[in-house]
N, C-alpha and C. Protein backbone atom coordinates (compact mmCIF):
# COMPACT_ATOMS: atom_id res chain seq x y z
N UNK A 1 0.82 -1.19 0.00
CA UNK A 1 0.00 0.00 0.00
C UNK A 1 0.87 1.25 0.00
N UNK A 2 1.83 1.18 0.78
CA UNK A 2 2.94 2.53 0.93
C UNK A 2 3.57 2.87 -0.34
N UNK A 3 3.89 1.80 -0.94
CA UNK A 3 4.69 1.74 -2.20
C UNK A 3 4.09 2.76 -3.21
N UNK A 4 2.87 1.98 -3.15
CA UNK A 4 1.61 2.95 -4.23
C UNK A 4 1.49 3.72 -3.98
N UNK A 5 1.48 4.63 -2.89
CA UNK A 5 1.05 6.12 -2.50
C UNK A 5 2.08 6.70 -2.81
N UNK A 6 3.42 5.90 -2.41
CA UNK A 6 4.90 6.71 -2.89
C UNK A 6 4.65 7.05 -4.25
N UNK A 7 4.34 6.09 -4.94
CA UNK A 7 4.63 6.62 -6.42
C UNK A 7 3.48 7.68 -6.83
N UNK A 8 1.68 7.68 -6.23
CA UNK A 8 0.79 8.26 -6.58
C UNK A 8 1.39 9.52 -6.14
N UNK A 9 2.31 10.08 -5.48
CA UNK A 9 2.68 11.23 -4.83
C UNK A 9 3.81 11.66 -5.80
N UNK A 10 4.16 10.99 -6.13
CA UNK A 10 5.31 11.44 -7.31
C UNK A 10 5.05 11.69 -8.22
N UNK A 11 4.04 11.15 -8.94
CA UNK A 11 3.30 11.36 -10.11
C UNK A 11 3.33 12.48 -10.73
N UNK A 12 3.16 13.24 -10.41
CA UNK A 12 2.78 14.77 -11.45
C UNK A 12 3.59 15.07 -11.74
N UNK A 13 3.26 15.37 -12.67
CA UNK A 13 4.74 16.02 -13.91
C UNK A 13 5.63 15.10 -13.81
N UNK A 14 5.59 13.98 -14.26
CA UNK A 14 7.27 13.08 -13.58
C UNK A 14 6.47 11.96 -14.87
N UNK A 15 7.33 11.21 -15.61
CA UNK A 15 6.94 10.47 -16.52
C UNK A 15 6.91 9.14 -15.77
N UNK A 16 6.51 8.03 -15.92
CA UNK A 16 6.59 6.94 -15.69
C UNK A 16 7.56 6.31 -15.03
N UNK A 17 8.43 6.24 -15.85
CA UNK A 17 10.09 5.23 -15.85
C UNK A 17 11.07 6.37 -14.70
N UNK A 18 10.53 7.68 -14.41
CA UNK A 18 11.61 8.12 -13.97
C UNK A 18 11.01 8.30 -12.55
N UNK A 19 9.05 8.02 -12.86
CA UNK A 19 8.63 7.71 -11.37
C UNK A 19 9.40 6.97 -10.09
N UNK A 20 8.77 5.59 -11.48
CA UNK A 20 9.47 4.55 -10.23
C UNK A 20 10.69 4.49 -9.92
N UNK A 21 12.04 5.04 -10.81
CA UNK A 21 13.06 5.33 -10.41
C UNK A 21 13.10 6.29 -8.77
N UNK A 22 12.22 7.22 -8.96
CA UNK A 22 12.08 8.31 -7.58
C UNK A 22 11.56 7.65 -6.33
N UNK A 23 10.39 6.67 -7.27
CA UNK A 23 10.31 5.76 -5.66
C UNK A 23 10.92 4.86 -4.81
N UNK A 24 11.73 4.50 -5.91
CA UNK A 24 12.89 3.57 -5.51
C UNK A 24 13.74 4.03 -3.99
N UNK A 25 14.48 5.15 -5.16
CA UNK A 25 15.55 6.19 -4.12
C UNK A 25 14.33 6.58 -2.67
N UNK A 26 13.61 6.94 -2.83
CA UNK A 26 12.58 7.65 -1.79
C UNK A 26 12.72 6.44 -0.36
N UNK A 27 11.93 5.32 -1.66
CA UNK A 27 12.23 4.40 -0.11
C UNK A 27 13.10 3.66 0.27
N UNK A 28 14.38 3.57 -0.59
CA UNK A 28 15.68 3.21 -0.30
C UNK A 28 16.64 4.27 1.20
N UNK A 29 16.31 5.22 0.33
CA UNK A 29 16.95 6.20 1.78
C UNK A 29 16.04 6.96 2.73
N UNK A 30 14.50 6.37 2.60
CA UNK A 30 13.89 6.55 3.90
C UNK A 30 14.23 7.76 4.69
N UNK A 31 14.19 7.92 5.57
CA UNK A 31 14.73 8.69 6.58
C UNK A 31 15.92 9.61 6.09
N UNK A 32 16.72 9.36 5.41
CA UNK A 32 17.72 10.50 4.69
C UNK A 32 16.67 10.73 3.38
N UNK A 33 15.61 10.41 2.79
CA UNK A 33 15.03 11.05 1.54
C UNK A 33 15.46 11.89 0.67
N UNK A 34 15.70 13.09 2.02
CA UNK A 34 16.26 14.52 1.44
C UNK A 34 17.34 14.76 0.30
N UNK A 35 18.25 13.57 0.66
CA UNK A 35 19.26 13.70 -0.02
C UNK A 35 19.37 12.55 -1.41
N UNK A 36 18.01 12.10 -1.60
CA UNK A 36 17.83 12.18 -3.14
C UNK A 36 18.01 13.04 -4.24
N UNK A 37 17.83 12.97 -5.67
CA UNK A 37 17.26 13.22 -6.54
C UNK A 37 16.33 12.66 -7.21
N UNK A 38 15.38 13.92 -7.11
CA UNK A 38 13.72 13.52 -7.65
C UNK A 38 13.50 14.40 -9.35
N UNK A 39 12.52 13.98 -9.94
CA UNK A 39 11.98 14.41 -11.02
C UNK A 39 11.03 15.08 -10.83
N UNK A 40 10.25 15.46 -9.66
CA UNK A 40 8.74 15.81 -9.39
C UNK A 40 9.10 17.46 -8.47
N UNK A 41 8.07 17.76 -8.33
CA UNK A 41 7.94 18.89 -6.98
C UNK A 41 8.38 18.60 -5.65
N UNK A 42 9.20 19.50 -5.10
CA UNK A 42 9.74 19.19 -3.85
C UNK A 42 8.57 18.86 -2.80
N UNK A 43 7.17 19.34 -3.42
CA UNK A 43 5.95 19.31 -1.84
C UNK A 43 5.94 17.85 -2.19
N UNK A 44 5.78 17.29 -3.37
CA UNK A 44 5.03 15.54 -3.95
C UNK A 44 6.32 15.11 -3.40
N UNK A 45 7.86 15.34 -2.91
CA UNK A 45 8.50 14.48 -2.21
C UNK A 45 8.33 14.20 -1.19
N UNK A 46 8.36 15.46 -0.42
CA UNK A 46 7.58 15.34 1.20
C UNK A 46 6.13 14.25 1.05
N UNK A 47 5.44 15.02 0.50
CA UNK A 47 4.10 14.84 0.44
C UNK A 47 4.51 12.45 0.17
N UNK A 48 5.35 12.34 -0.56
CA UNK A 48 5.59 11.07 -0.68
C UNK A 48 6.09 10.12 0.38
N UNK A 49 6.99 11.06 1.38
CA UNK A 49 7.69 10.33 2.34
C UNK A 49 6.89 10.40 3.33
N UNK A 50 6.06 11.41 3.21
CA UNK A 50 4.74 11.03 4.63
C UNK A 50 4.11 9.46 4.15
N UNK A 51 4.00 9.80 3.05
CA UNK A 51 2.62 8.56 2.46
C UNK A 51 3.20 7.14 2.71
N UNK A 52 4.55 7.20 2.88
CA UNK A 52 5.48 5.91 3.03
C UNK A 52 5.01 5.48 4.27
N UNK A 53 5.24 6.39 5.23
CA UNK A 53 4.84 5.86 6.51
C UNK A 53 3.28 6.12 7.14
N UNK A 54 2.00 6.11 6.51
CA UNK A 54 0.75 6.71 6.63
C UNK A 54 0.89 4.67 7.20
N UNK A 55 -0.06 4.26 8.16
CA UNK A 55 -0.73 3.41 8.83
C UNK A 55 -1.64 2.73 8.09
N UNK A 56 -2.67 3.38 7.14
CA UNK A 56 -3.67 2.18 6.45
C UNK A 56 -4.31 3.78 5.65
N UNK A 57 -5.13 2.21 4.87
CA UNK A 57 -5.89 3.49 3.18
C UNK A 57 -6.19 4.94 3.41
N UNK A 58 -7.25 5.11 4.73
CA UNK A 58 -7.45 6.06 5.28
C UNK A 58 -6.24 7.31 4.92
N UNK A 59 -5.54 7.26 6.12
CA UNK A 59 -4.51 7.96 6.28
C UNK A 59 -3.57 8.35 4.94
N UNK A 60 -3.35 7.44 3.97
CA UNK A 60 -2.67 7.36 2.83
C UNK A 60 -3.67 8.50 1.95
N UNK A 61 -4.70 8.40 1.98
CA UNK A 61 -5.94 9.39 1.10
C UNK A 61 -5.85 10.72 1.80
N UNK A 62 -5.69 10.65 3.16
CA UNK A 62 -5.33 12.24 3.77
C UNK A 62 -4.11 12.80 3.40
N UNK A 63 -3.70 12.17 3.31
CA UNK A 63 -1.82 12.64 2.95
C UNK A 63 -2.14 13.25 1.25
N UNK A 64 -2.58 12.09 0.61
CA UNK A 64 -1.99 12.50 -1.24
C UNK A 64 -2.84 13.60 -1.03
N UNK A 65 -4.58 13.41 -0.29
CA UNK A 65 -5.32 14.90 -0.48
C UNK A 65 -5.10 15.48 -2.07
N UNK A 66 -5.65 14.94 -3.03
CA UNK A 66 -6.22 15.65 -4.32
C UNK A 66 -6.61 14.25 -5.43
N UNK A 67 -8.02 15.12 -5.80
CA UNK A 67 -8.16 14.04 -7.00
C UNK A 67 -7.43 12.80 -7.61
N UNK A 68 -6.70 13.44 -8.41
CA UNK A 68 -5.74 12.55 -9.37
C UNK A 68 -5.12 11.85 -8.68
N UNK A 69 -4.56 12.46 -7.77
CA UNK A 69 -3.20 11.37 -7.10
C UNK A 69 -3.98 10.53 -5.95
N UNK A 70 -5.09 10.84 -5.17
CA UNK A 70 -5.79 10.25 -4.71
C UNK A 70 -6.42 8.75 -5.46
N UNK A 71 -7.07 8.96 -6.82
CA UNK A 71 -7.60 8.38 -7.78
C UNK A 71 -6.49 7.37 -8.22
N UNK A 72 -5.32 7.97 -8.72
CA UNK A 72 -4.21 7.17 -9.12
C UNK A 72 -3.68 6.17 -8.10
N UNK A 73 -3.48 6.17 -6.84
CA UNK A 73 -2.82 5.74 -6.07
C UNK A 73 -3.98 4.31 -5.82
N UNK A 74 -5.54 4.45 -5.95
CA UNK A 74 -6.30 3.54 -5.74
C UNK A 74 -6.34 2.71 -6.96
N UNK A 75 -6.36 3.26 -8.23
CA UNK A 75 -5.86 2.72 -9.71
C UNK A 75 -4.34 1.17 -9.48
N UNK A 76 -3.28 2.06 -8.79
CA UNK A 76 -2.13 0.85 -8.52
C UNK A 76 -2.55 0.07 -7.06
N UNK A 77 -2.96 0.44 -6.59
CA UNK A 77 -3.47 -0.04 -4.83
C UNK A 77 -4.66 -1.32 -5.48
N UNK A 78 -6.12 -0.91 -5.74
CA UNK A 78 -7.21 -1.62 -5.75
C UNK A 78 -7.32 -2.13 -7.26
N UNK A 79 -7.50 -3.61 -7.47
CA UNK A 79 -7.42 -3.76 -8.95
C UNK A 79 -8.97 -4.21 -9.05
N UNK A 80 -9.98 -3.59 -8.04
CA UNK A 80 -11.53 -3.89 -8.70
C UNK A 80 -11.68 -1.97 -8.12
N UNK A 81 -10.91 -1.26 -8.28
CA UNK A 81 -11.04 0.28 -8.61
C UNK A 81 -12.13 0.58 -9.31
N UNK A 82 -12.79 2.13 -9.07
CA UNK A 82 -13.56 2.35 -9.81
C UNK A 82 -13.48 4.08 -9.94
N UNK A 83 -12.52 4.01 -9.65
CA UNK A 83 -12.24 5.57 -9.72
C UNK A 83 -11.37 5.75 -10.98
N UNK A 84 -11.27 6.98 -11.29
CA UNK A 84 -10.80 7.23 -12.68
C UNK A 84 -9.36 8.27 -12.37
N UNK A 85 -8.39 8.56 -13.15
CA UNK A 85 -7.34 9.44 -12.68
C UNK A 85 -7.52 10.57 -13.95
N UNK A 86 -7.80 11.39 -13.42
CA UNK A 86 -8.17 12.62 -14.63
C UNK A 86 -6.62 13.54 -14.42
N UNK A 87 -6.04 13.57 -15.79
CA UNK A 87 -4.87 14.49 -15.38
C UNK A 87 -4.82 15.59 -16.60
N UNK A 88 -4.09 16.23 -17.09
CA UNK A 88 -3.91 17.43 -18.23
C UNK A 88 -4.18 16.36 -19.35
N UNK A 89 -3.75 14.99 -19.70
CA UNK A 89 -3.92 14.43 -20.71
C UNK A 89 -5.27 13.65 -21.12
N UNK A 90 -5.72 13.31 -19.92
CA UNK A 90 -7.23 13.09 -20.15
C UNK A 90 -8.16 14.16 -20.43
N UNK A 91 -7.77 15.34 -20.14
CA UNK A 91 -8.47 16.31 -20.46
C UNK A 91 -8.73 16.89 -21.66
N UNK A 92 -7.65 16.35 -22.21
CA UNK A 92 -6.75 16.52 -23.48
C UNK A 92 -8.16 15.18 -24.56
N UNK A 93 -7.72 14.38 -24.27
CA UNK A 93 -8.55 13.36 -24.78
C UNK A 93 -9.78 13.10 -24.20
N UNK A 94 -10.46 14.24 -23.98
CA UNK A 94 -11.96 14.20 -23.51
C UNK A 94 -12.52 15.47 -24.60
N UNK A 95 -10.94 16.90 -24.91
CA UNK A 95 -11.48 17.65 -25.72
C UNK A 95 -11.53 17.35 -26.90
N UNK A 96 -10.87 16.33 -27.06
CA UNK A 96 -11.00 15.91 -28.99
C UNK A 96 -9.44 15.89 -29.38
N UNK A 97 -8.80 17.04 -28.74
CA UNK A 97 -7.54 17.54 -29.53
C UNK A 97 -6.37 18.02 -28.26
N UNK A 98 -5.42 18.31 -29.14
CA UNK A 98 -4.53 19.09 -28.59
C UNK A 98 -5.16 20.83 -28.43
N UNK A 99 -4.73 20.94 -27.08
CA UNK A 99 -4.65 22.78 -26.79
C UNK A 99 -3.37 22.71 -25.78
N UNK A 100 -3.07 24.02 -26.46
CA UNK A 100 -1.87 24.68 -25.44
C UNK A 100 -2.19 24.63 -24.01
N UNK A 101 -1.36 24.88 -23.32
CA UNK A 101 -1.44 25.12 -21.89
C UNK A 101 -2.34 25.92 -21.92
N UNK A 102 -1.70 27.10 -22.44
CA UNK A 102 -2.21 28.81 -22.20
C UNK A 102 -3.60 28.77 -22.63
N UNK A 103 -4.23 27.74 -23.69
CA UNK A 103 -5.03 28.10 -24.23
C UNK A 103 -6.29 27.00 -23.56
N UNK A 104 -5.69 26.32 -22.80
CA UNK A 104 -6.62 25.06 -22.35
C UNK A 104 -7.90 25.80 -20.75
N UNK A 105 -8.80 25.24 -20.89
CA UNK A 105 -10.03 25.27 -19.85
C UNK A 105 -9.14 24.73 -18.78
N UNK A 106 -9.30 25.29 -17.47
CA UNK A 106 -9.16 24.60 -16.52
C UNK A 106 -10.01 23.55 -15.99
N UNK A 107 -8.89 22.47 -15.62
CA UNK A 107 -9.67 21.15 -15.04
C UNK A 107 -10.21 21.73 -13.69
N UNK A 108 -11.57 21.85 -13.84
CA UNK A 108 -12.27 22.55 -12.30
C UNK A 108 -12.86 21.29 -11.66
N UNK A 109 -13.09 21.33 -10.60
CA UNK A 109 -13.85 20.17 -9.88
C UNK A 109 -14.98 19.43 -11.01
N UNK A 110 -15.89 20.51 -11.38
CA UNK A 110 -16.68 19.82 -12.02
C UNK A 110 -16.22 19.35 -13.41
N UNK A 111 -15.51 20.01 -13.98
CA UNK A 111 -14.90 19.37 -15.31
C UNK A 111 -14.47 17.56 -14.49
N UNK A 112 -13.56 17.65 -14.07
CA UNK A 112 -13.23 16.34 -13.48
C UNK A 112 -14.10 15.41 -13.57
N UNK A 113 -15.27 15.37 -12.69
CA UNK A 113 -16.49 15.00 -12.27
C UNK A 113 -17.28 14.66 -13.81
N UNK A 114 -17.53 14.80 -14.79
CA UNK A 114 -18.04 15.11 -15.67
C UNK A 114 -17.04 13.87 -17.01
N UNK A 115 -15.53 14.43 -17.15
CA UNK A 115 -14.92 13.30 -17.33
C UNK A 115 -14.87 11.98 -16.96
N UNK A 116 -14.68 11.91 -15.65
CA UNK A 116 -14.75 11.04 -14.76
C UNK A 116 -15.86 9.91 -14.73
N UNK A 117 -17.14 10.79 -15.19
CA UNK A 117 -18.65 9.92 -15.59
C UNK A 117 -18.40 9.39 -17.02
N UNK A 118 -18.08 10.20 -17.83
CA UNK A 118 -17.97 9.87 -19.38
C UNK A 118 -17.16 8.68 -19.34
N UNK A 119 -15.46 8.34 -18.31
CA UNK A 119 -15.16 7.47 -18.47
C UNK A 119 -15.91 6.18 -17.80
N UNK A 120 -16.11 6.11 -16.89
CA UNK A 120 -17.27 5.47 -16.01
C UNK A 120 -18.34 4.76 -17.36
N UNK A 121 -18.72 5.46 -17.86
CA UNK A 121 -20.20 5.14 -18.83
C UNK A 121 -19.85 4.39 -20.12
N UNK A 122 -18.82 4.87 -20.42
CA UNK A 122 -18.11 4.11 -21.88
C UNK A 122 -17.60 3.06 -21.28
N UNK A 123 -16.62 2.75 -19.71
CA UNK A 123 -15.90 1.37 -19.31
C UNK A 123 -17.16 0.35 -19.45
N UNK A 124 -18.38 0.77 -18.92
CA UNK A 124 -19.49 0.00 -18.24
C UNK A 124 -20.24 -0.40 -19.94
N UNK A 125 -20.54 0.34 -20.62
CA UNK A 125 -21.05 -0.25 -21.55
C UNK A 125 -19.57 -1.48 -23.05
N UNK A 126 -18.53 -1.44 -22.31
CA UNK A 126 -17.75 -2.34 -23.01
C UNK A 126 -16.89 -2.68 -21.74
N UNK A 127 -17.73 -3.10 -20.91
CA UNK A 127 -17.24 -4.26 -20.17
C UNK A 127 -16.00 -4.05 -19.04
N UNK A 128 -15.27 -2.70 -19.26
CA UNK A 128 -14.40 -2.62 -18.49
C UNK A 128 -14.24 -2.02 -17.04
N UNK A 129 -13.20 -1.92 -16.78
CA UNK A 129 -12.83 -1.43 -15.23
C UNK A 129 -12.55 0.26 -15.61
N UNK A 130 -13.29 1.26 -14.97
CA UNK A 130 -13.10 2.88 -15.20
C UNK A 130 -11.37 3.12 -15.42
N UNK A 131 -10.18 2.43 -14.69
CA UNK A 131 -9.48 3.22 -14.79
C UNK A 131 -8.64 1.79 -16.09
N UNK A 132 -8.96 1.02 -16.87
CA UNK A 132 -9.01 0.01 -17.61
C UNK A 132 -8.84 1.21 -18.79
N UNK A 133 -10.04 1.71 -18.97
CA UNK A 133 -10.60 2.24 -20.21
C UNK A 133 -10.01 3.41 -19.96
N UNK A 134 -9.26 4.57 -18.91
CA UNK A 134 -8.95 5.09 -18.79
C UNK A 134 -7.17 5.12 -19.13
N UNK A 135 -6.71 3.81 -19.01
CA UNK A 135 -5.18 3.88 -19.11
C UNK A 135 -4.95 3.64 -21.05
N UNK A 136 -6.45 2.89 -21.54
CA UNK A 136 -6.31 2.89 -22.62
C UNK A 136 -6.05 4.19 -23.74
N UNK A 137 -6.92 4.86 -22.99
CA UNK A 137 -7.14 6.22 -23.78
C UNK A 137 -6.68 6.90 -23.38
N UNK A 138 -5.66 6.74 -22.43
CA UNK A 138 -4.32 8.07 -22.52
C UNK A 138 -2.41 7.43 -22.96
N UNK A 139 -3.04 6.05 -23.11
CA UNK A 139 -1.34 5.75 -24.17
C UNK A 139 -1.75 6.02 -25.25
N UNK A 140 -3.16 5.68 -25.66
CA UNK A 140 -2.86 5.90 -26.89
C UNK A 140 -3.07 6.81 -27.54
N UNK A 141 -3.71 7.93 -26.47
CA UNK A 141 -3.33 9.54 -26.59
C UNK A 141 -2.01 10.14 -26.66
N UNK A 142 -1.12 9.39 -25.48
CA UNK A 142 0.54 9.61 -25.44
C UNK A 142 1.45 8.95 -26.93
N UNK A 143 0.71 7.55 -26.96
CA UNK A 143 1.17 6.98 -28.43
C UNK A 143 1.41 8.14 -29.39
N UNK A 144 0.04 8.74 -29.89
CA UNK A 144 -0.17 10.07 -30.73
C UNK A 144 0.88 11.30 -31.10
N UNK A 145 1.77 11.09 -30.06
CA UNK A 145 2.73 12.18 -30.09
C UNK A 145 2.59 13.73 -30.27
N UNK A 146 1.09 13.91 -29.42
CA UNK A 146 0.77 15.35 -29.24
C UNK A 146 1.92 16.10 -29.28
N UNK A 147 1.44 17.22 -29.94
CA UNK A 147 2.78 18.58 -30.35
C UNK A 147 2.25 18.98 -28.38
N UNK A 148 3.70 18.92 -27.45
CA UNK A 148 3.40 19.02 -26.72
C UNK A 148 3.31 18.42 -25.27
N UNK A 149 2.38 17.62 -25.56
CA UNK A 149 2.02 16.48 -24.55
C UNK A 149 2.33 15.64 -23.91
């Protein structure tokens, strides 16, 4: 369970391969942490080395405290999940297309919420698990090689 929150805390902005590299180091030097190198935001390191030592699910969901990484962390944690991980790229592949940063809607609570159902409604009518149909349609959004993305 710790493992997963480590990495759901690392997550943002941090690609995959250089995640789990960060979680590695994170919980390799434990207690020295500090004196890693990370790929992510210095708060998602902290914010990671709490989550290492959080007691049970509960506590682990108070710590990440936000949507996505909340969502994500139950995505690698629970494999009958039903939560969805909405990030800049799902948002991306909910608008049809590529938009700039500058030029993109903010993901607001309810945008989330709204995605979040759309993926929900499409998993359920072809059989799948929300964050199933969700990992599908953001490789092969990432596949795509958005100018960008």
């Amino acid at each position: 369970m710790n493992v997963c929150a480590v990495i759901a805390a690392l997550s943002p902005r941090n690609k995959w391969e250089r995640n789990i590299v960060d979680a590695k180091t994170l919980c390799t030097l434990k207690d020295n942490f500090e004196s890693g190198k990370y790929s992510t935001f210095g708060a998602n390191v902290k914010k990671a080395y709490a989550a290492l030592w959080a007691i049970d699910r509960d506590s682990v969901l108070v710590v990440l405290n936000g949507k996505k990484v909340c969502s994500f962390f139950d995505n690698i944690f629970d494999p009958s999940s039903t939560r969805v991980t909405i990030d800049v790229h799902m948002q991306l592949v909910a608008l049809g297309k590529y938009i700039a940063e500058d030029d993109r809607p903010s993901l607001t609570d309810k945008v989330y919420r709204e995605i979040e159902e759309a993926v929900k409604t499409v998993a359920l009518k072809n059989g799948l698990l929300p964050y199933e149909l969700q990992a599908i349609a953001w490789v092969t959004w990432k596949d795509q090689k958005h100018e960008n993305a």
